[in-house]
PDB file of N, CA and C in Angstrom:
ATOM      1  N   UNK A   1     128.778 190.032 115.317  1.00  0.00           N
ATOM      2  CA  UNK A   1     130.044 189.825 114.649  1.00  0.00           C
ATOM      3  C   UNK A   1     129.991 190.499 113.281  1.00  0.00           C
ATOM      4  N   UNK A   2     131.110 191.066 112.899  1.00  0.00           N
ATOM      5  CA  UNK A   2     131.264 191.814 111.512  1.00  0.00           C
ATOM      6  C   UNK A   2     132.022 190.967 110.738  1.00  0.00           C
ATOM      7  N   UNK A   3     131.071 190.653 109.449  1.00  0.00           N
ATOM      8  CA  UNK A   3     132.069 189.844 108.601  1.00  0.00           C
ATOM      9  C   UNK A   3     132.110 190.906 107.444  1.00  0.00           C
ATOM     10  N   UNK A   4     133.331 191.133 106.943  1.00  0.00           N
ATOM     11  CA  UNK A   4     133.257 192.025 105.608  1.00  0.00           C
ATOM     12  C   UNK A   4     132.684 191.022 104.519  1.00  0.00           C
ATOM     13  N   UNK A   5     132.466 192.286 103.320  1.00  0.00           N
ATOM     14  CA  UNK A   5     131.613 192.160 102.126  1.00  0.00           C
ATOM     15  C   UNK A   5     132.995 191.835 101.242  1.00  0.00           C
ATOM     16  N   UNK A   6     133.381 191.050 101.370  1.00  0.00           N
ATOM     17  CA  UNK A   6     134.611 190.771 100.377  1.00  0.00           C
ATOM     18  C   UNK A   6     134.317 189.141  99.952  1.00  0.00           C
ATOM     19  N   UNK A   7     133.611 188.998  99.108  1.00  0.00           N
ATOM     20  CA  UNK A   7     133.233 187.683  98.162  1.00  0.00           C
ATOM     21  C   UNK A   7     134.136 187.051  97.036  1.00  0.00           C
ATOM     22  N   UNK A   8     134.627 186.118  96.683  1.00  0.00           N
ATOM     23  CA  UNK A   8     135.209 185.715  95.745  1.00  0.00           C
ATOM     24  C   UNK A   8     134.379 184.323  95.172  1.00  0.00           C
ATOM     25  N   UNK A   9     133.693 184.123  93.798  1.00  0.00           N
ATOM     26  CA  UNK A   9     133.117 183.189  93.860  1.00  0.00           C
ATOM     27  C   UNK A   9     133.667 182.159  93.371  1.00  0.00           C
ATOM     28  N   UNK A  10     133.158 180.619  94.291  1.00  0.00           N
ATOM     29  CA  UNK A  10     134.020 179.430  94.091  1.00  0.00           C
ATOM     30  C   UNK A  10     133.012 178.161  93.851  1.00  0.00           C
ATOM     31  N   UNK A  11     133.458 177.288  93.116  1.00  0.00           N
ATOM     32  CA  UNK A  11     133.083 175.752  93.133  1.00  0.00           C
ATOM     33  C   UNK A  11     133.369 174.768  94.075  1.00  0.00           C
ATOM     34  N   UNK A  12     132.370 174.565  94.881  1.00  0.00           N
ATOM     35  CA  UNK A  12     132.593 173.293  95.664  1.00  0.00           C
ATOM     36  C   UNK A  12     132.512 172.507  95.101  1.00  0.00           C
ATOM     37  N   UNK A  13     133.525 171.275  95.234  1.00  0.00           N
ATOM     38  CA  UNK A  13     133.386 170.197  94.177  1.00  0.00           C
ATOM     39  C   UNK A  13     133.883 168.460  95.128  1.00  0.00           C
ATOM     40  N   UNK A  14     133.236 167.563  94.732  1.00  0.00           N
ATOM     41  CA  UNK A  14     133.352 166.380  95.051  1.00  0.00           C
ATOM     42  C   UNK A  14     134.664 166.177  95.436  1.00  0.00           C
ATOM     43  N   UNK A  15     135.295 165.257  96.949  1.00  0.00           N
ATOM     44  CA  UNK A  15     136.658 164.716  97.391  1.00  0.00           C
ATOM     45  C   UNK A  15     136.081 163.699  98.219  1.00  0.00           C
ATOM     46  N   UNK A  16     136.478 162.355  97.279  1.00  0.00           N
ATOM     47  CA  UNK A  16     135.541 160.974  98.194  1.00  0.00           C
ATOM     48  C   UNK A  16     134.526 161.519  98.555  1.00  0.00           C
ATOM     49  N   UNK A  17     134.375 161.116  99.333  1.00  0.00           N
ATOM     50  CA  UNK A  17     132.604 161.050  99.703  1.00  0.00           C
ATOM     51  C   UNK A  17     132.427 162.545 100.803  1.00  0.00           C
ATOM     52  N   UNK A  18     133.007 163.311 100.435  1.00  0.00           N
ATOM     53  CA  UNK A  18     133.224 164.623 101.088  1.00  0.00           C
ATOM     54  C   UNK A  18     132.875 165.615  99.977  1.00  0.00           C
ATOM     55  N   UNK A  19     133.251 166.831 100.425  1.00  0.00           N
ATOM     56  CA  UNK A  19     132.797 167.834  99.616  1.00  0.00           C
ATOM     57  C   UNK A  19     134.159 168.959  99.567  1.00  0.00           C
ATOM     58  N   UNK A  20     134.823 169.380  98.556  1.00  0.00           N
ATOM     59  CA  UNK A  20     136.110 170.306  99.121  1.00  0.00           C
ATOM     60  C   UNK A  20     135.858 171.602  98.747  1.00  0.00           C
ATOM     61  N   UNK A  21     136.488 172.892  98.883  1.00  0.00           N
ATOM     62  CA  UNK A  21     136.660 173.979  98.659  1.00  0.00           C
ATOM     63  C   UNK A  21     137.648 174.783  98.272  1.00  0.00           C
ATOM     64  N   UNK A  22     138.250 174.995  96.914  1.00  0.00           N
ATOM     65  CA  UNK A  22     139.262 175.773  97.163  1.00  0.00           C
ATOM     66  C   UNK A  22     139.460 176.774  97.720  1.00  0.00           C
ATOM     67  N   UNK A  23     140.527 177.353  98.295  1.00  0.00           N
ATOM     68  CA  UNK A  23     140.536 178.972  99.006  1.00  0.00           C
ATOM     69  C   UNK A  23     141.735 179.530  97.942  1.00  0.00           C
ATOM     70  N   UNK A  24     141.280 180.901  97.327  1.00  0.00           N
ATOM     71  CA  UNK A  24     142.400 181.611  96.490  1.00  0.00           C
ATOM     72  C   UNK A  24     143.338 181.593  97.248  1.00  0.00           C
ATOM     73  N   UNK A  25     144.101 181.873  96.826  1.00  0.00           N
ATOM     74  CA  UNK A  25     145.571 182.654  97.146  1.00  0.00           C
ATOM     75  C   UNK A  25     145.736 183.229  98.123  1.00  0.00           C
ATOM     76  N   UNK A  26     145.154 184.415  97.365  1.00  0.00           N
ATOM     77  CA  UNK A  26     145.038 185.757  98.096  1.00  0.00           C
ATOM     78  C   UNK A  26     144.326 186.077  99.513  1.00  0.00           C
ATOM     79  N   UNK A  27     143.002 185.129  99.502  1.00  0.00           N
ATOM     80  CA  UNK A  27     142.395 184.696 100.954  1.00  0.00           C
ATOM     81  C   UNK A  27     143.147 184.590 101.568  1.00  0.00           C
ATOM     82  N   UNK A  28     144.043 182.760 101.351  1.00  0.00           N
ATOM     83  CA  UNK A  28     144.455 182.348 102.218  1.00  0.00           C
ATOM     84  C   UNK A  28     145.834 183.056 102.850  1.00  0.00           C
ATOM     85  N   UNK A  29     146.471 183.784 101.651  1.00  0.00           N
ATOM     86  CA  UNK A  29     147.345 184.376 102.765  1.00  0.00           C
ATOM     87  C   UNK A  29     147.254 185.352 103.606  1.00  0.00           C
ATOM     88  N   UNK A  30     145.774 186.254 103.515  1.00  0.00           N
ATOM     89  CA  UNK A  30     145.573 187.264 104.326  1.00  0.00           C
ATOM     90  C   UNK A  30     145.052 186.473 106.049  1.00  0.00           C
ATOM     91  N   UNK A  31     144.645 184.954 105.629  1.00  0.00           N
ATOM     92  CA  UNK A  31     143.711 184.267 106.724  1.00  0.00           C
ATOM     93  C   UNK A  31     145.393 183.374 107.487  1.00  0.00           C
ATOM     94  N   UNK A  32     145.931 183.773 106.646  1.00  0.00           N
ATOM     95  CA  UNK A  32     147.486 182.705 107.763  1.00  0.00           C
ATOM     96  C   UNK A  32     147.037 181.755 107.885  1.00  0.00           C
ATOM     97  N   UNK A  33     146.739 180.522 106.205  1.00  0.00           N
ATOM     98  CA  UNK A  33     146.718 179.687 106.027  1.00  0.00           C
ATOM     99  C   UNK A  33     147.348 179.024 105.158  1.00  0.00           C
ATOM    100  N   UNK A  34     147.630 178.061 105.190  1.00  0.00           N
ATOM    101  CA  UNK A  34     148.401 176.838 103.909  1.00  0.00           C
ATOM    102  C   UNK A  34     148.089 175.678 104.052  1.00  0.00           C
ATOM    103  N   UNK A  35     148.751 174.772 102.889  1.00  0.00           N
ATOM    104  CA  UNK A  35     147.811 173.425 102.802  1.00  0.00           C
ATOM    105  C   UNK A  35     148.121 172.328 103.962  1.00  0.00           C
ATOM    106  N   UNK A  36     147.370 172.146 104.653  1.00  0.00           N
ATOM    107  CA  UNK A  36     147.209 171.329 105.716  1.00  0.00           C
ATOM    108  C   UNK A  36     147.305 171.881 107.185  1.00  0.00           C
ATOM    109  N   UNK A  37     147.011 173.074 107.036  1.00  0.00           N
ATOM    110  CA  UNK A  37     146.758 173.932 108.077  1.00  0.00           C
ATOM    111  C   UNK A  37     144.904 173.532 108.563  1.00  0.00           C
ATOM    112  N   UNK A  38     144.912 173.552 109.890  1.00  0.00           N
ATOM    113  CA  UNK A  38     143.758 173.109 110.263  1.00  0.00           C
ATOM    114  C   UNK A  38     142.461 173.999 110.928  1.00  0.00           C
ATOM    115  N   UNK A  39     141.548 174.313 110.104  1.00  0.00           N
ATOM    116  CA  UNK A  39     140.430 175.425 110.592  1.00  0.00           C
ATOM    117  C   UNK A  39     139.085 174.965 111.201  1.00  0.00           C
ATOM    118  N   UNK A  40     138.574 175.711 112.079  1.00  0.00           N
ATOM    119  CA  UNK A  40     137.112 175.147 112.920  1.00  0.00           C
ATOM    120  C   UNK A  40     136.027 175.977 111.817  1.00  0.00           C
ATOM    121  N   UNK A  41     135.477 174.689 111.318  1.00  0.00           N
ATOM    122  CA  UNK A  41     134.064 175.150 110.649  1.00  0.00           C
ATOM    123  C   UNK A  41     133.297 175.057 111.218  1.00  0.00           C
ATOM    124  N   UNK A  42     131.880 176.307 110.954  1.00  0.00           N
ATOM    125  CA  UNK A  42     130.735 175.872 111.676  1.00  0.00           C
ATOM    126  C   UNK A  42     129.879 176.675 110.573  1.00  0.00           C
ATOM    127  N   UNK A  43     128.553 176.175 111.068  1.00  0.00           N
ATOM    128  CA  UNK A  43     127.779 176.745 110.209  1.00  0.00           C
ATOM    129  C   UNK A  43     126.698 177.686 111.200  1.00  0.00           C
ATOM    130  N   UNK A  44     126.997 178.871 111.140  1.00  0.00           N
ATOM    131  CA  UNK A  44     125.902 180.326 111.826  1.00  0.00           C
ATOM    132  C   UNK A  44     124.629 180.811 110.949  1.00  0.00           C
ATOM    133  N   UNK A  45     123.631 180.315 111.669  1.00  0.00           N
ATOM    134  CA  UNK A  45     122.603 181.063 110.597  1.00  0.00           C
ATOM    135  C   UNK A  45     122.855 180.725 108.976  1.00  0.00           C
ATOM    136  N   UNK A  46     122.966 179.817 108.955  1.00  0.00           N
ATOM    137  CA  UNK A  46     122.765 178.924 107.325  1.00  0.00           C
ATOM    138  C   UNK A  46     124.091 179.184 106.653  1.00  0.00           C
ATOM    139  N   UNK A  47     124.879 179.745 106.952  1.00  0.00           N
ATOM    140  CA  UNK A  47     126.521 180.549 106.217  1.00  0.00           C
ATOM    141  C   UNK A  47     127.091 179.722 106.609  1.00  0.00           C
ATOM    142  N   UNK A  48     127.711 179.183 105.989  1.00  0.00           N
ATOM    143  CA  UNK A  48     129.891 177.641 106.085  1.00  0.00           C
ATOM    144  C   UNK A  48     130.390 179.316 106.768  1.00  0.00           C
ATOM    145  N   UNK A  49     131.026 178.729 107.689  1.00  0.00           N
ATOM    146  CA  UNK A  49     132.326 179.644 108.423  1.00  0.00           C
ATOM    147  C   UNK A  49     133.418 178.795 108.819  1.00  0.00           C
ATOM    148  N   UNK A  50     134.818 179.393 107.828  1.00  0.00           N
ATOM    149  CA  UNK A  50     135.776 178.238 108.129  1.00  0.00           C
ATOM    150  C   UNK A  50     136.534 179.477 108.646  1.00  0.00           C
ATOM    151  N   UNK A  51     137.507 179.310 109.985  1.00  0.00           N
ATOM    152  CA  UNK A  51     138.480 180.332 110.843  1.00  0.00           C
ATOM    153  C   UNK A  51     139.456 178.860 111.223  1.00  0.00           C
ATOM    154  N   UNK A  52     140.815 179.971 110.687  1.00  0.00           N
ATOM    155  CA  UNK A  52     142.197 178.907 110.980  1.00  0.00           C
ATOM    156  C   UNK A  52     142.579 178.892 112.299  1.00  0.00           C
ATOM    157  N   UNK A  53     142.677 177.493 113.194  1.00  0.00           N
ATOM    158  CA  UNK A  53     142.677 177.264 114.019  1.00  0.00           C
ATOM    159  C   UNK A  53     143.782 177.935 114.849  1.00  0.00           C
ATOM    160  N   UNK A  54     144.025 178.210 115.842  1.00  0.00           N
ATOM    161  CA  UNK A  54     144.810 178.783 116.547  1.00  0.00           C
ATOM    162  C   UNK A  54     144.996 178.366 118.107  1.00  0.00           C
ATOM    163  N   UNK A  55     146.543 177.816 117.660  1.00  0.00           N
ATOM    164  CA  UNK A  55     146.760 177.120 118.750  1.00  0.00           C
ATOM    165  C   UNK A  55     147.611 177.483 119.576  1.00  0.00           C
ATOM    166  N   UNK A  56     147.526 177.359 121.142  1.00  0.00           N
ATOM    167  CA  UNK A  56     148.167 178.515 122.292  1.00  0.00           C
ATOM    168  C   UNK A  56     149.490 178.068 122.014  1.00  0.00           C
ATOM    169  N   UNK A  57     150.310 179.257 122.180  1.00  0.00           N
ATOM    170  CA  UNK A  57     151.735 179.025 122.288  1.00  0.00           C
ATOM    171  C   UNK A  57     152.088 178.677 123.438  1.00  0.00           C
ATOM    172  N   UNK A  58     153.082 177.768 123.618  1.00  0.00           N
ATOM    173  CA  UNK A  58     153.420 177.601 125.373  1.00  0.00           C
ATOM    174  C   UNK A  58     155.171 177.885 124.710  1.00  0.00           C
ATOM    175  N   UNK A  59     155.603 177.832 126.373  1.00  0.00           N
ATOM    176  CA  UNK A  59     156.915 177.993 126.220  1.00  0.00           C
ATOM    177  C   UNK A  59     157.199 177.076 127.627  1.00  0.00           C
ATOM    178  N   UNK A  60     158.415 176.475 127.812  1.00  0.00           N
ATOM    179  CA  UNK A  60     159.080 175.705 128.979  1.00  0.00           C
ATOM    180  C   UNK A  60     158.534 176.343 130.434  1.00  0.00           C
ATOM    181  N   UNK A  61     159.236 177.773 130.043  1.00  0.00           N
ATOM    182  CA  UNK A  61     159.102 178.415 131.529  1.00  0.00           C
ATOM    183  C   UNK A  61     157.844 179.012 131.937  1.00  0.00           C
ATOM    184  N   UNK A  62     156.889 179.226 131.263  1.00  0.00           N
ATOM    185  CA  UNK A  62     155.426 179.373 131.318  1.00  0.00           C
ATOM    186  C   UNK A  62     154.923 177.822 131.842  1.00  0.00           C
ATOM    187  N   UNK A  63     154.959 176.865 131.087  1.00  0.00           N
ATOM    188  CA  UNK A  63     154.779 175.838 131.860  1.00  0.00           C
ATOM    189  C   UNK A  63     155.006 175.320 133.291  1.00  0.00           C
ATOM    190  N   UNK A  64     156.376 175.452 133.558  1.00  0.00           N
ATOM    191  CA  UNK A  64     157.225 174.954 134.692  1.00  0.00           C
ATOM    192  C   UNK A  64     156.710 176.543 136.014  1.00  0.00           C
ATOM    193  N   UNK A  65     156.234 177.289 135.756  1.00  0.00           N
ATOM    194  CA  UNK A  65     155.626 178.163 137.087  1.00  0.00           C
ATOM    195  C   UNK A  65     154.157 177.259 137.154  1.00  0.00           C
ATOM    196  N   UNK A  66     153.348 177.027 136.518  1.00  0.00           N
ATOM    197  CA  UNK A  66     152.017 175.774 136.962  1.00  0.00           C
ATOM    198  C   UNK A  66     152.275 175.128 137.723  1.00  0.00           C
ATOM    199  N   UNK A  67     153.708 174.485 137.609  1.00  0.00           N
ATOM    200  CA  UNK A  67     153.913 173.066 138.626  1.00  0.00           C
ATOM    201  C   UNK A  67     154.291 173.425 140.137  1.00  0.00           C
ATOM    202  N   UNK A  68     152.987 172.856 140.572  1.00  0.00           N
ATOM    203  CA  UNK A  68     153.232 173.341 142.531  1.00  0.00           C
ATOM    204  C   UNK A  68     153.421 171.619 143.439  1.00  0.00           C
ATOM    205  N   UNK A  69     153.769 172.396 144.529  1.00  0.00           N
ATOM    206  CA  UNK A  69     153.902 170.967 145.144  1.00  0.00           C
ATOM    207  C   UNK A  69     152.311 169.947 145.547  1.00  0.00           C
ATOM    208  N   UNK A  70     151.477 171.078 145.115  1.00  0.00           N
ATOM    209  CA  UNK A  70     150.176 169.937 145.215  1.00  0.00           C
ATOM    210  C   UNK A  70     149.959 169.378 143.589  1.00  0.00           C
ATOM    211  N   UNK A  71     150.674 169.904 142.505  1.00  0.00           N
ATOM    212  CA  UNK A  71     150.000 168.966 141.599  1.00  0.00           C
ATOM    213  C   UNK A  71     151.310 168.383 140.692  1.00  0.00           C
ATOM    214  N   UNK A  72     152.457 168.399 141.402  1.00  0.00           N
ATOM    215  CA  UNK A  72     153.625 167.442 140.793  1.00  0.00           C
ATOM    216  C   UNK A  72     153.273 166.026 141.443  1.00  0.00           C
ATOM    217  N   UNK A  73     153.835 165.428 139.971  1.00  0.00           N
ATOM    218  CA  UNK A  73     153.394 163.940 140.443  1.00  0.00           C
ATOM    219  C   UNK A  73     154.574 163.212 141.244  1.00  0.00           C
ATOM    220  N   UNK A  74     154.853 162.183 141.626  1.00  0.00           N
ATOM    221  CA  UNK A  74     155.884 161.398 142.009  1.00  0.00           C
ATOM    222  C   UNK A  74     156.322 160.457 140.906  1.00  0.00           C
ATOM    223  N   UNK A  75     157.783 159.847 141.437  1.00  0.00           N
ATOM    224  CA  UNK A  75     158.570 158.839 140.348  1.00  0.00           C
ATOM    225  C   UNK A  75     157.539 158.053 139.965  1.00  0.00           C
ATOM    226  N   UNK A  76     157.936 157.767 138.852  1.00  0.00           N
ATOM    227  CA  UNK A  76     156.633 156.520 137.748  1.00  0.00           C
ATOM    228  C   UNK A  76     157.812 155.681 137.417  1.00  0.00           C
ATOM    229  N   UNK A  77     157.424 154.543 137.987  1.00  0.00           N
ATOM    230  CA  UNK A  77     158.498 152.922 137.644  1.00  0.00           C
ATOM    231  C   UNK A  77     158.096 152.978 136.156  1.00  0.00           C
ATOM    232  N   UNK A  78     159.033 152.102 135.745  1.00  0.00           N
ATOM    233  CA  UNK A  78     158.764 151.910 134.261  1.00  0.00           C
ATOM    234  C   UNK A  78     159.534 150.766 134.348  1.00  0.00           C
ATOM    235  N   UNK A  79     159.776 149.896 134.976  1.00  0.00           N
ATOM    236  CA  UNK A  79     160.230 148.447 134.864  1.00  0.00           C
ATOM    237  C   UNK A  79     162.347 148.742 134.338  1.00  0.00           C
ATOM    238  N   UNK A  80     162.015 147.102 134.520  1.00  0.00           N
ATOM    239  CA  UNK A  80     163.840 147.566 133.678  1.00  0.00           C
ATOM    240  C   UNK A  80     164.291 147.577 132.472  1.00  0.00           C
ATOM    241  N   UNK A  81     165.955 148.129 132.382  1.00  0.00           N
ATOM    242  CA  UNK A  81     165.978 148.287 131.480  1.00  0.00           C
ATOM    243  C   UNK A  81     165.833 147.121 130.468  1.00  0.00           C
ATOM    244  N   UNK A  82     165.723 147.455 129.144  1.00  0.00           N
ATOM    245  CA  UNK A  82     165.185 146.644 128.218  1.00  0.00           C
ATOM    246  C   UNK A  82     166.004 146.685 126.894  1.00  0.00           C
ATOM    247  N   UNK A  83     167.155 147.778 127.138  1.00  0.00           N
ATOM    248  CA  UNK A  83     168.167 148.114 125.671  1.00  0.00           C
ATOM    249  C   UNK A  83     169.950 148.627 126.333  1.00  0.00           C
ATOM    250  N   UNK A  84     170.013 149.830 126.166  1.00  0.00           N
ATOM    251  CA  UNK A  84     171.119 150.029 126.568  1.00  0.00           C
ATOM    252  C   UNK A  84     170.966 151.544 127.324  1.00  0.00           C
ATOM    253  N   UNK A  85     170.091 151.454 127.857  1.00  0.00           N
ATOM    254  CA  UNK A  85     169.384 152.773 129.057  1.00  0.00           C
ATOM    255  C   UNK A  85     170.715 152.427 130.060  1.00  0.00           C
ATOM    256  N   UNK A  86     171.008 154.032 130.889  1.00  0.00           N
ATOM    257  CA  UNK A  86     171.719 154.030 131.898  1.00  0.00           C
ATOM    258  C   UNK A  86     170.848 154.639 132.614  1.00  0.00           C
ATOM    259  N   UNK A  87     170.791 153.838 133.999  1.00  0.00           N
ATOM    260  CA  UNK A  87     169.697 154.487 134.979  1.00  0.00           C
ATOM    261  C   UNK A  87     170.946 155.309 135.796  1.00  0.00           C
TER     262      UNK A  87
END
């Protein structure tokens, strides 16, 4: 794997009983991140590696070609109504 030589140096610093990191700016917007965006850390050969998570896009009709007649389920009771449901 190629990681570029592009360093910016930072303070890790105490969050509760955790440890936090800021990410510049400028990182984070080249990495298509913002605050509370969620990344898989790991640690390779002694190096923190944080990569922003990436999660599959689905769409309805991508979904709905999966569903075959061996793995659609049947009606699921759910008892009665209980508010102002029209069955």
């Amino acid at each position: 794997m190629y990681i570029r030589e592009r360093f910016m140096r930072t303070k890790i610093q105490k969050w509760g009983n955790s440890l936090g990191l800021r990410i510049p700016k400028s990182f984070a917007e080249e990495a298509g991140v913002k605050a509370g965006s969620e990344v898989d850390l790991a640690v390779e050969g002694g190096e923190l590696i944080a990569r922003p998570t990436r999660l599959p896009k689905y769409d309805l009709q991508g979904l709905l070609r999966k569903v075959t007649v061996r793995n659609i389920h049947k009606e699921v009771e759910t008892g009665e109504p209980v508010g102002r449901e029209v069955w």
